[in-house]
Protein backbone atom coordinates (compact mmCIF):
# COMPACT_ATOMS: atom_id res chain seq x y z
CA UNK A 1 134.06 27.13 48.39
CA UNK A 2 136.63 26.26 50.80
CA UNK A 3 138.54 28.73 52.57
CA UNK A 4 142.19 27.20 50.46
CA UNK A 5 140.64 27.86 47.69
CA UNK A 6 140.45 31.35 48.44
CA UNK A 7 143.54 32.66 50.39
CA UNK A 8 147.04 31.18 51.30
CA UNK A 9 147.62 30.49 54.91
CA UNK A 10 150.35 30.79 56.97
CA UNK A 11 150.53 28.77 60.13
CA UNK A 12 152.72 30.92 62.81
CA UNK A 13 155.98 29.47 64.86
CA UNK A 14 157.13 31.18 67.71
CA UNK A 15 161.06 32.46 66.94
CA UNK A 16 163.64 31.93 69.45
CA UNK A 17 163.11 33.73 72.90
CA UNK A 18 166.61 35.40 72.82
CA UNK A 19 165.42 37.31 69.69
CA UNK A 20 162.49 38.94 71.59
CA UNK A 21 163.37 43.02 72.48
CA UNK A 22 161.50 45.97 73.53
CA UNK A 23 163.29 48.84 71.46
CA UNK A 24 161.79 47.97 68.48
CA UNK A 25 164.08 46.32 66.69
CA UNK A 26 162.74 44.01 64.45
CA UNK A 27 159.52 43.38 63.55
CA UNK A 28 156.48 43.81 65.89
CA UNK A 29 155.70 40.02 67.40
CA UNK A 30 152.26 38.92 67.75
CA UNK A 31 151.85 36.11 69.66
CA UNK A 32 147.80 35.83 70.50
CA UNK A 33 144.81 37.27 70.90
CA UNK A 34 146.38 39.39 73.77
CA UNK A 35 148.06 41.39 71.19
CA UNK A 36 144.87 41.97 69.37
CA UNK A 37 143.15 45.40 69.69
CA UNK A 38 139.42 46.16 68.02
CA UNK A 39 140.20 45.63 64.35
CA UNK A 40 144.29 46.04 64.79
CA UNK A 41 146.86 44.54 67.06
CA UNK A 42 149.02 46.60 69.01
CA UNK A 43 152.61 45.57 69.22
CA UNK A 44 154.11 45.02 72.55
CA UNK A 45 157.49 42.72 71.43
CA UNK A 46 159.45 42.90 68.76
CA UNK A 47 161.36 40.45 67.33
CA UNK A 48 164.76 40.77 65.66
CA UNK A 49 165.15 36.99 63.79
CA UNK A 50 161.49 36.20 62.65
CA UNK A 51 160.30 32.33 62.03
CA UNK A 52 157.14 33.37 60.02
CA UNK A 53 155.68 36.46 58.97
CA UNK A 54 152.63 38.19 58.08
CA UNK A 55 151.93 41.11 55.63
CA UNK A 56 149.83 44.15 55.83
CA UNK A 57 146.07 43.61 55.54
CA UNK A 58 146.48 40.13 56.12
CA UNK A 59 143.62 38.81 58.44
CA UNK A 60 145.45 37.34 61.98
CA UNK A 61 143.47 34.74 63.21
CA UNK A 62 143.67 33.04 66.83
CA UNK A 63 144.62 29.18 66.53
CA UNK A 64 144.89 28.72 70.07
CA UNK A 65 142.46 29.24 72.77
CA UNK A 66 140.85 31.78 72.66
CA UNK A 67 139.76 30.46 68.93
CA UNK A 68 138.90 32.20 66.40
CA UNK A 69 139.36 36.07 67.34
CA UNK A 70 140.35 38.25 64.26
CA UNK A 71 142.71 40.91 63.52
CA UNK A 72 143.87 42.93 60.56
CA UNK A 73 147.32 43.37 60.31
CA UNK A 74 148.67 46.92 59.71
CA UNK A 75 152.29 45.88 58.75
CA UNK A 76 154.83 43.58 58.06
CA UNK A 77 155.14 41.50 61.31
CA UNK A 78 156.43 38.26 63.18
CA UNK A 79 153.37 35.91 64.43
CA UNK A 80 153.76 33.12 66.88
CA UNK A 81 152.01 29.79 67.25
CA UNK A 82 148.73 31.03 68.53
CA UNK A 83 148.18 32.88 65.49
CA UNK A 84 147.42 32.26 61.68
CA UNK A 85 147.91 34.86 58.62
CA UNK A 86 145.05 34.88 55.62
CA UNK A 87 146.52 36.35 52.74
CA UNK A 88 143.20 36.84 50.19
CA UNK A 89 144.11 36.08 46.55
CA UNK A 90 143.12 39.06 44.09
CA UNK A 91 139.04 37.98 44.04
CA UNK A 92 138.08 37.91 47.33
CA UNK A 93 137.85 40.83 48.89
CA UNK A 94 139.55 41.31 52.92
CA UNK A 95 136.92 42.82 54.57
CA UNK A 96 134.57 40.43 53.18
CA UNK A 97 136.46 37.65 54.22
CA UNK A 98 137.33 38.90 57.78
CA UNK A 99 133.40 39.45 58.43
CA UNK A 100 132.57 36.21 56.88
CA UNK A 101 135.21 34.66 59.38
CA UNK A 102 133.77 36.24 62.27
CA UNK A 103 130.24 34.78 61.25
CA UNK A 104 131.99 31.50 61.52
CA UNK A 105 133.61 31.84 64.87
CA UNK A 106 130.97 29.77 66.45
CA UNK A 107 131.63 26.85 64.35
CA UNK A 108 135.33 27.26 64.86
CA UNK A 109 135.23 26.86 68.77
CA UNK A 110 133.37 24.06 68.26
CA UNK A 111 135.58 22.39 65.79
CA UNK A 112 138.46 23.18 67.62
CA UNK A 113 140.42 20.37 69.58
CA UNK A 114 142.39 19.82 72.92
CA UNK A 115 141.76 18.84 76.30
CA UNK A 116 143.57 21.78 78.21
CA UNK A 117 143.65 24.37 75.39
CA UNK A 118 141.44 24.83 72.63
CA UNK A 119 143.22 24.40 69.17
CA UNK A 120 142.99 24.15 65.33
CA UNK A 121 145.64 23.05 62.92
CA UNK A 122 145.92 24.13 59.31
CA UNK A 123 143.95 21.52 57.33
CA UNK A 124 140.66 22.67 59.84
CA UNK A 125 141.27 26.35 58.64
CA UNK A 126 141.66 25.06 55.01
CA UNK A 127 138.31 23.20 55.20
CA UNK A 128 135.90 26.09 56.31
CA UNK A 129 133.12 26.63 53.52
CA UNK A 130 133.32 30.15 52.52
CA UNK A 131 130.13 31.31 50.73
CA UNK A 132 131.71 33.01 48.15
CA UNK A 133 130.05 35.82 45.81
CA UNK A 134 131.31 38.02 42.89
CA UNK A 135 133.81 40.40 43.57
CA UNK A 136 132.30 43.51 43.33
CA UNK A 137 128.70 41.70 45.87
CA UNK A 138 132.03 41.09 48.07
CA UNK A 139 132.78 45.11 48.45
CA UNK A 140 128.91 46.28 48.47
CA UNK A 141 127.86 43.54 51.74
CA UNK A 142 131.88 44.82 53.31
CA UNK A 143 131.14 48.06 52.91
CA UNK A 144 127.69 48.05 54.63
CA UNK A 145 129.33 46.16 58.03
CA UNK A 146 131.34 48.62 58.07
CA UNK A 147 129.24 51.20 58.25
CA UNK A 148 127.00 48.94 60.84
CA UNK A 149 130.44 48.15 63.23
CA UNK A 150 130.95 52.00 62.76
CA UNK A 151 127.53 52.41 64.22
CA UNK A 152 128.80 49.82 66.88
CA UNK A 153 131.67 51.61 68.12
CA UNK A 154 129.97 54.89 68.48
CA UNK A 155 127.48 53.42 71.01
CA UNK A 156 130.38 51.27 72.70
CA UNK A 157 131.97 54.46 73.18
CA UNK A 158 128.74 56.01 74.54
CA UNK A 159 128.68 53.70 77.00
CA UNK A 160 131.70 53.64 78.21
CA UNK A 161 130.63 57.93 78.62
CA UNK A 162 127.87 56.19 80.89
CA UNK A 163 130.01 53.98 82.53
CA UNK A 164 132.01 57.41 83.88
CA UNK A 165 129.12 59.06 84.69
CA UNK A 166 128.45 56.09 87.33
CA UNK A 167 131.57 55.98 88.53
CA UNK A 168 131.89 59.89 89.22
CA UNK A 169 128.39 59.51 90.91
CA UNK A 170 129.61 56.29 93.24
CA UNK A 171 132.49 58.45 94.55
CA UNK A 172 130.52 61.58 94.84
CA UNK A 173 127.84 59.84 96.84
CA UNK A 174 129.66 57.18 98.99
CA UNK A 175 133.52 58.71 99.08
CA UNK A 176 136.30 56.86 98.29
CA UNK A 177 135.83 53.66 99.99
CA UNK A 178 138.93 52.13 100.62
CA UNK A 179 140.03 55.37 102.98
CA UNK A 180 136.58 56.20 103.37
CA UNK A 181 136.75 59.50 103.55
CA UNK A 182 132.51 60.15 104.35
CA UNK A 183 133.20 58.08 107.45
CA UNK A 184 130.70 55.65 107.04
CA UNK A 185 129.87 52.61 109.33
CA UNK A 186 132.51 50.06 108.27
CA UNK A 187 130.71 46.09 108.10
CA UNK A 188 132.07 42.55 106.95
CA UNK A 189 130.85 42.49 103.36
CA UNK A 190 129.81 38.50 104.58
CA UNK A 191 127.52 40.88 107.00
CA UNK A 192 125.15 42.39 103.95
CA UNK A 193 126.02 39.83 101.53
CA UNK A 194 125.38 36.04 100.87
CA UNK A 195 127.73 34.17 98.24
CA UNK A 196 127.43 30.95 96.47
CA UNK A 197 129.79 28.94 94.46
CA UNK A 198 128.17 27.45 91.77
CA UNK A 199 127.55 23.85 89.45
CA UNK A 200 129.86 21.27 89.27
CA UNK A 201 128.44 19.02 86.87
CA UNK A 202 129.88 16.06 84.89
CA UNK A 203 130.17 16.14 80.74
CA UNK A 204 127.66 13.35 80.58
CA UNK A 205 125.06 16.09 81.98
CA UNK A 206 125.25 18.41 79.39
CA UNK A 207 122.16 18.70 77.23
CA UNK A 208 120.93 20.32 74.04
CA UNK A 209 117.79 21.87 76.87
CA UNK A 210 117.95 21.50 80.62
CA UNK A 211 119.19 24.20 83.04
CA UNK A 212 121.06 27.20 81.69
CA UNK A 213 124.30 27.28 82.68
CA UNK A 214 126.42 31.03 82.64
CA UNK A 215 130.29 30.65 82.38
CA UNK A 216 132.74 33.42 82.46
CA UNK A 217 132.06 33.99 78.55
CA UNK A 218 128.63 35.24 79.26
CA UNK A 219 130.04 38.28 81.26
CA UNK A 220 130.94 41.04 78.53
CA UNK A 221 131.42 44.55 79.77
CA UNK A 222 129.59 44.10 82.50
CA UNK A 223 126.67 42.85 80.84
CA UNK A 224 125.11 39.23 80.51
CA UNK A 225 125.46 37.60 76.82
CA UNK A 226 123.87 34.23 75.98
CA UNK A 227 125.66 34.15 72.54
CA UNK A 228 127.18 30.80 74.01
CA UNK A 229 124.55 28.84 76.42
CA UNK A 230 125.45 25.63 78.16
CA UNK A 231 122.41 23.03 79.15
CA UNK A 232 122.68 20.54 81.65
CA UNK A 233 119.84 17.93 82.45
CA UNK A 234 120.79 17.17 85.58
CA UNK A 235 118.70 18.08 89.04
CA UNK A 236 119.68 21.86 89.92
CA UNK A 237 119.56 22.85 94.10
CA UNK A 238 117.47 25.57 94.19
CA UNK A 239 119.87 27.68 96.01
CA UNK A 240 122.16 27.41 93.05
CA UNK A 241 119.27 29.12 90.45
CA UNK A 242 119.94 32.76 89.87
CA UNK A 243 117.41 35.24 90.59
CA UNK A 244 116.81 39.03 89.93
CA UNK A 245 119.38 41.37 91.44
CA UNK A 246 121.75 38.97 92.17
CA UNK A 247 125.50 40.22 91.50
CA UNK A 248 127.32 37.41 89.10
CA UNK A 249 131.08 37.02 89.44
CA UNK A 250 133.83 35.11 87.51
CA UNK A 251 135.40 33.56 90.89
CA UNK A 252 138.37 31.49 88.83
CA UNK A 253 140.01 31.77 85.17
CA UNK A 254 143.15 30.96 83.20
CA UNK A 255 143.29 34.35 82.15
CA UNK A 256 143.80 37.19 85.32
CA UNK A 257 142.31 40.27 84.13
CA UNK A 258 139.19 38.32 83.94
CA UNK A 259 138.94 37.42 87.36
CA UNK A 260 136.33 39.50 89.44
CA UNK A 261 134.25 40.49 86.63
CA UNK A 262 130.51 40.75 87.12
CA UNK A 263 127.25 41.16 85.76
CA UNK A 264 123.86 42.65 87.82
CA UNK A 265 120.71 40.52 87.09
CA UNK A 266 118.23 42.76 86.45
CA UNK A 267 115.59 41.11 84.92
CA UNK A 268 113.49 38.08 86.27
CA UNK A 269 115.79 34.99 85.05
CA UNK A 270 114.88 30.98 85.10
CA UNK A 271 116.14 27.98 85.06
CA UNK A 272 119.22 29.42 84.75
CA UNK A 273 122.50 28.57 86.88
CA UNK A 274 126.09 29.36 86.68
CA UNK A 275 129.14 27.49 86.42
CA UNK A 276 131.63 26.02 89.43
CA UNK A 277 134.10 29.07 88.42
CA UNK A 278 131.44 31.44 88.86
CA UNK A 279 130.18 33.00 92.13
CA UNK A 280 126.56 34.40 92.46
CA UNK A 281 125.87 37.09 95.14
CA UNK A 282 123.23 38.69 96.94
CA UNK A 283 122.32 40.96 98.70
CA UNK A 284 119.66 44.30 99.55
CA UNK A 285 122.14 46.33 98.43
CA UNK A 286 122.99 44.73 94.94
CA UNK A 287 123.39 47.93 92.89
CA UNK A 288 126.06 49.68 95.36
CA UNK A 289 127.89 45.91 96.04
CA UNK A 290 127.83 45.82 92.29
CA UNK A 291 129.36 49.18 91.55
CA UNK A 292 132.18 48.52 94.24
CA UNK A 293 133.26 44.94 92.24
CA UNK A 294 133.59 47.08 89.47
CA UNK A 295 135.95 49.31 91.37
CA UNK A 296 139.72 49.74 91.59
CA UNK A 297 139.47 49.57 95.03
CA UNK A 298 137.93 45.92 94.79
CA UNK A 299 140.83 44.80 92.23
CA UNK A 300 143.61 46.37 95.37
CA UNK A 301 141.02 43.90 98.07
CA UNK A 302 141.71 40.95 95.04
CA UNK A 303 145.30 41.03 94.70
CA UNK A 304 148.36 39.71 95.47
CA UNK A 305 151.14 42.53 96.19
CA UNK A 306 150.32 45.86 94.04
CA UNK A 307 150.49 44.83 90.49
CA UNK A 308 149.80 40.86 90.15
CA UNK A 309 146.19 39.83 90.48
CA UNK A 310 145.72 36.58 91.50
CA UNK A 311 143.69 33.45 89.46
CA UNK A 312 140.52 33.38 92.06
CA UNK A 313 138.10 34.80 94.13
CA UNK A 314 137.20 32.54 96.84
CA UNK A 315 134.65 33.10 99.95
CA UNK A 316 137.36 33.32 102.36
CA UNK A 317 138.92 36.57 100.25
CA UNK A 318 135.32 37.86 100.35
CA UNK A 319 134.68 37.68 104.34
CA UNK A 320 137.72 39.09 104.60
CA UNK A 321 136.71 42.13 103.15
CA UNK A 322 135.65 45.42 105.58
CA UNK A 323 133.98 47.80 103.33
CA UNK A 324 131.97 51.09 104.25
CA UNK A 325 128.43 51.20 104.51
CA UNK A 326 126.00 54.15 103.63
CA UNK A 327 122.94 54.87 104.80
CA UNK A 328 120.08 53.08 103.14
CA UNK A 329 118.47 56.41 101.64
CA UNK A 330 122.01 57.67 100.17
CA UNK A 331 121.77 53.81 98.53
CA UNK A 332 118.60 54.59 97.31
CA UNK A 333 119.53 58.02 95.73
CA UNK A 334 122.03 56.03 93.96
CA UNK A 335 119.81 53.18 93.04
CA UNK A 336 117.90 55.71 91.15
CA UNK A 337 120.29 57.25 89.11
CA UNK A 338 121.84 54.04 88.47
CA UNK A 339 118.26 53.00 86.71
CA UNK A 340 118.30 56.19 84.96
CA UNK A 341 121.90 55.64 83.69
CA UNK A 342 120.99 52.05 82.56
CA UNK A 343 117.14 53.10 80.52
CA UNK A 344 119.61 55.17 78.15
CA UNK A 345 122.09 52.77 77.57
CA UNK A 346 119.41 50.75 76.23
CA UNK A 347 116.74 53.58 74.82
């Protein structure tokens, strides 16, 4: 069935700007995914003369790049352009629906529209094909991913414990870098490192097979993804072909919290590349270069003033960057643990 047959949608509008307050007057205004927390959004504006609204356990869906990202609202609240409310009628059942949604997110992204930002309009929401199932089949398959994303969060939360445990063993090894306070031998990071920019490749050259080509999506928590693989068929430089223990950076992006996130290759990888607003990095000592772009004290070397963090990463930032450098066996010690850390995150 199509999704209109099975909900009523409303399309957000963005209220007038002089109705926008931060004492919570109003209702809470959502304007994007940026509002959006794991399965509820968190309120950050409030609005005091709301355009459109949404109600409680309506489904908040992202119109505007990023597409498709899901919410459930938790109360009666403004939404803006970038968003989309899915009331469910009285036989389908929310949870259902919301799951079913995020199965489709795939093909949303792809149908969506726009040359600088990604989009989709109201009759493209109304046409999705919703397989639809007896109400009471509807509650039995919600009810077990809920359970499963349960499941999910308990490990995400696990390894977040991880994450701290490699943190607190960074600092108690190496110091705190940025006044290192061990007094280790202070080098040019361009001195023990080698960066490369990556492809720049035209949309003619992308391919259904070819060369794999990691974007800033494929960086999640640290991690490599390949939910969402790019091909290209053209010709790849060598030099541009990842390899094991390189260090994989988002160098450029729209959005600035994303900027400076990495992922460690630790597996053999091929035929695989990485996009023009992507940097790849290398170096002997991968695992401790790796665990210092992760650090606040990286985000201070990346940023403009105290608070605002700039929209790149170039190689001229980079070489300007002095950092502390331990002794190869206090590396090693580290390397270790950092392998021991990483077998039970995925035991």
């Amino acid at each position: 069935m199509y999704l209109k047959d099975l909900v009523d949608i409303q399309m957000g509008q963005s209220p007038d700007s002089k109705f926008y307050n931060y004492d919570k007057i109003g209702l809470p205004f959502y304007q994007g995914k940026a509002d959006f927390g794991r399965i509820n959004p968190t309120p950050k504006i409030w609005c005091s003369k709301s355009k459109k609204e949404a109600k409680p356990n309506d489904i908040l869906i992202s119109v505007r790049a990023p597409v498709g990202d899901l919410n459930i609202n938790n109360e009666q609240s403004c939404i803006g352009r970038g968003l989309a409310a899915i009331t469910c009628r009285p036989d389908v059942d929310m949870m259902y629906l919301y799951y079913y949604l995020k199965y489709l997110k795939p093909q949303l992204k792809h149908i969506s529209t726009g040359s600088t930002f990604e989009s989709i309009n109201r009759t493209q929401l109304e046409n999705l094909i919703i397989n639809y199932k007896p109400y009471l089949e509807q509650i039995k398959i919600s009810n077990i991913l809920q359970v499963v994303e349960r499941q999910i969060e308990v490990k995400e939360n696990l390894l977040r414990l991880y994450d701290l445990l490699v943190k607190s063993r960074f600092i108690e090894l190496f110091g705190d870098v940025v006044r290192n306070t061990l007094n280790w031998p202070l080098v040019k990071l361009s001195d023990i490192a080698e960066y490369r920019i990556g492809l720049t490749y035209k949309p003619e050259a992308v391919s259904n097979s070819g060369t794999a080509v990691l974007r800033s999506g494929n960086i999640q928590n640290s991690q490599l993804y390949y939910d969402d693989i790019l091909y290209v068929n053209d010709k790849v430089d060598t030099k541009l072909l990842l390899k094991k223990h390189d260090i994989l950076m988002c160098a450029r992006n729209g959005s600035k919290s994303l900027v400076g996130k990495v992922a460690l290759i630790e597996d053999e990888i091929v035929n695989t590349t990485y996009g023009a607003f992507m940097m790849a990095i290398s170096s002997k000592y991968y695992v401790y270069l790796f665990e210092y772009f992760r650090s606040q004290a990286f985000r201070r070397h990346i940023s403009v003033g105290s608070t605002t963090t700039i929209n790149q990463v170039t190689t001229r930032m980079l070489n300007s960057i002095v950092i502390p450098l331990p002794d190869i066996d206090t590396v090693n010690r580290f390397n270790l643990y950092h392998s021991k850390i990483n077998k039970l995150k995925f035991d």
